[in-house]
Protein backbone atom coordinates (compact mmCIF):
# COMPACT_ATOMS: atom_id res chain seq x y z
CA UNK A 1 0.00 0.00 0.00
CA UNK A 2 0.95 3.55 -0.42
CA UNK A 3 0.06 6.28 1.50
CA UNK A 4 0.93 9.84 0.99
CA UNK A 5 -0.14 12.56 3.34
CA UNK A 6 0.09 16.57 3.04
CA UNK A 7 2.65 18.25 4.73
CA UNK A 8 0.26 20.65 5.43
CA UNK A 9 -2.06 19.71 6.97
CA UNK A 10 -4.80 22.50 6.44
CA UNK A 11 -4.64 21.78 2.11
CA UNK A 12 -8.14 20.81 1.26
CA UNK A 13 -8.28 19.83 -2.55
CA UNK A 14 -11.02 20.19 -5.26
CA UNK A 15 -12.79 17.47 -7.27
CA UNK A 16 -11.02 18.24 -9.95
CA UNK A 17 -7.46 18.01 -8.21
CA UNK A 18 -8.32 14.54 -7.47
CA UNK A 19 -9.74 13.49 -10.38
CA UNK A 20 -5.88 14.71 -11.94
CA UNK A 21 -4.35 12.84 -9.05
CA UNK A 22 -6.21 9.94 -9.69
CA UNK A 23 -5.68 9.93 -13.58
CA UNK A 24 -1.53 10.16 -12.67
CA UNK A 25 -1.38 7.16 -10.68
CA UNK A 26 -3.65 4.56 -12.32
CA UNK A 27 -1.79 5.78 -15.45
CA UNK A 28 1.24 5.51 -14.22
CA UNK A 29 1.76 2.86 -11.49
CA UNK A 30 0.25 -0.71 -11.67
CA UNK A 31 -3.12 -0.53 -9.81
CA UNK A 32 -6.12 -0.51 -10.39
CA UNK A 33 -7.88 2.19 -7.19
CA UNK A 34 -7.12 5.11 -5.63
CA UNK A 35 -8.61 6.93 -2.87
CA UNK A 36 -7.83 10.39 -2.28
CA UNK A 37 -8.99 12.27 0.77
CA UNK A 38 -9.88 15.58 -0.08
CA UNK A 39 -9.15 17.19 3.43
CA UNK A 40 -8.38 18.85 5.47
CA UNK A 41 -5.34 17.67 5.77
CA UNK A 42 -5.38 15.75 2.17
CA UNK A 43 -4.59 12.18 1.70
CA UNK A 44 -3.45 9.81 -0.74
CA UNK A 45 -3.90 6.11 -0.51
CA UNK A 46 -3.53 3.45 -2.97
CA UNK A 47 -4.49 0.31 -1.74
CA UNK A 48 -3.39 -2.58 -4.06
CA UNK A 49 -0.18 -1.48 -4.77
CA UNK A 50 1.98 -4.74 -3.71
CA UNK A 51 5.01 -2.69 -3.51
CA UNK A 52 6.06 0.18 -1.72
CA UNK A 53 6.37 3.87 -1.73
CA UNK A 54 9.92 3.63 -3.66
CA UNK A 55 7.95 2.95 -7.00
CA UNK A 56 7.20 6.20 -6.96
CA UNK A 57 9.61 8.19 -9.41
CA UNK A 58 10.69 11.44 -8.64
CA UNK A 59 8.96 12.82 -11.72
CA UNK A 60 5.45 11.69 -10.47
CA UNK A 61 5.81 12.71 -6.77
CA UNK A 62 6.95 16.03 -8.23
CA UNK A 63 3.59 16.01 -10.51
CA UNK A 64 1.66 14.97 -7.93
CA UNK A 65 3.12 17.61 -5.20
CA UNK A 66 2.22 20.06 -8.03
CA UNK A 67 -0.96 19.23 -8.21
CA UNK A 68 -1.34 19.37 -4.34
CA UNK A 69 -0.12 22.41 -4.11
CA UNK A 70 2.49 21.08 -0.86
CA UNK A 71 5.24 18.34 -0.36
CA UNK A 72 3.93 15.24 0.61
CA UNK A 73 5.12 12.71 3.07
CA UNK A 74 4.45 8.74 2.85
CA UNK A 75 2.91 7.97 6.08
C-alpha cells in the first residue's frame, strides 16, 4: 500500500485536483484504485499497490506535489 499525506495539513483539494491525481497514478503505477482524501489535511492512498512507496519516481511525486499544491510525506 501507499500512502501519501500533506505536509500541510490544512490543504483541502477540489474534485477536480483529485480526479488529476487519480488519472496520474492509475496511469502511471500498476493498480487498479485510488482513494484520495480531499481534506483537510489531504490524503493519498492506494491500496493494491503490492510494492512500496519507492515505485514512486521522482517525476510523479513532483507532478503529484504540483498538483497538491504542498510536499507530501508517505505515512
Amino acid at each position: 500500500m501507499i500512502r501519501l499525506v500533506a505536509q500541510d495539513d490544512t490543504v483541502e483539494l477540489s474534485e477536480e485536483q483529485a480526479s488529476k491525481i487519480t488519472f496520474w497514478l492509475l496511469e502511471f503505477l500498476p493498480a487498479r484504485t485510488c482513494e484520495v482524501s480531499v481534506g483537510p489535511g489531504a490524503a493519498i492512498v492506494v491500496p493494491d499497490q503490492d510494492r512500496g512507496p519507492e515505485y514512486l519516481t521522482p517525476g510523479l511525486l513532483s507532478q503529484l506535489e504540483a498538483l497538491v499544491g504542498c510536499a507530501l510525506r508517505v505515512s
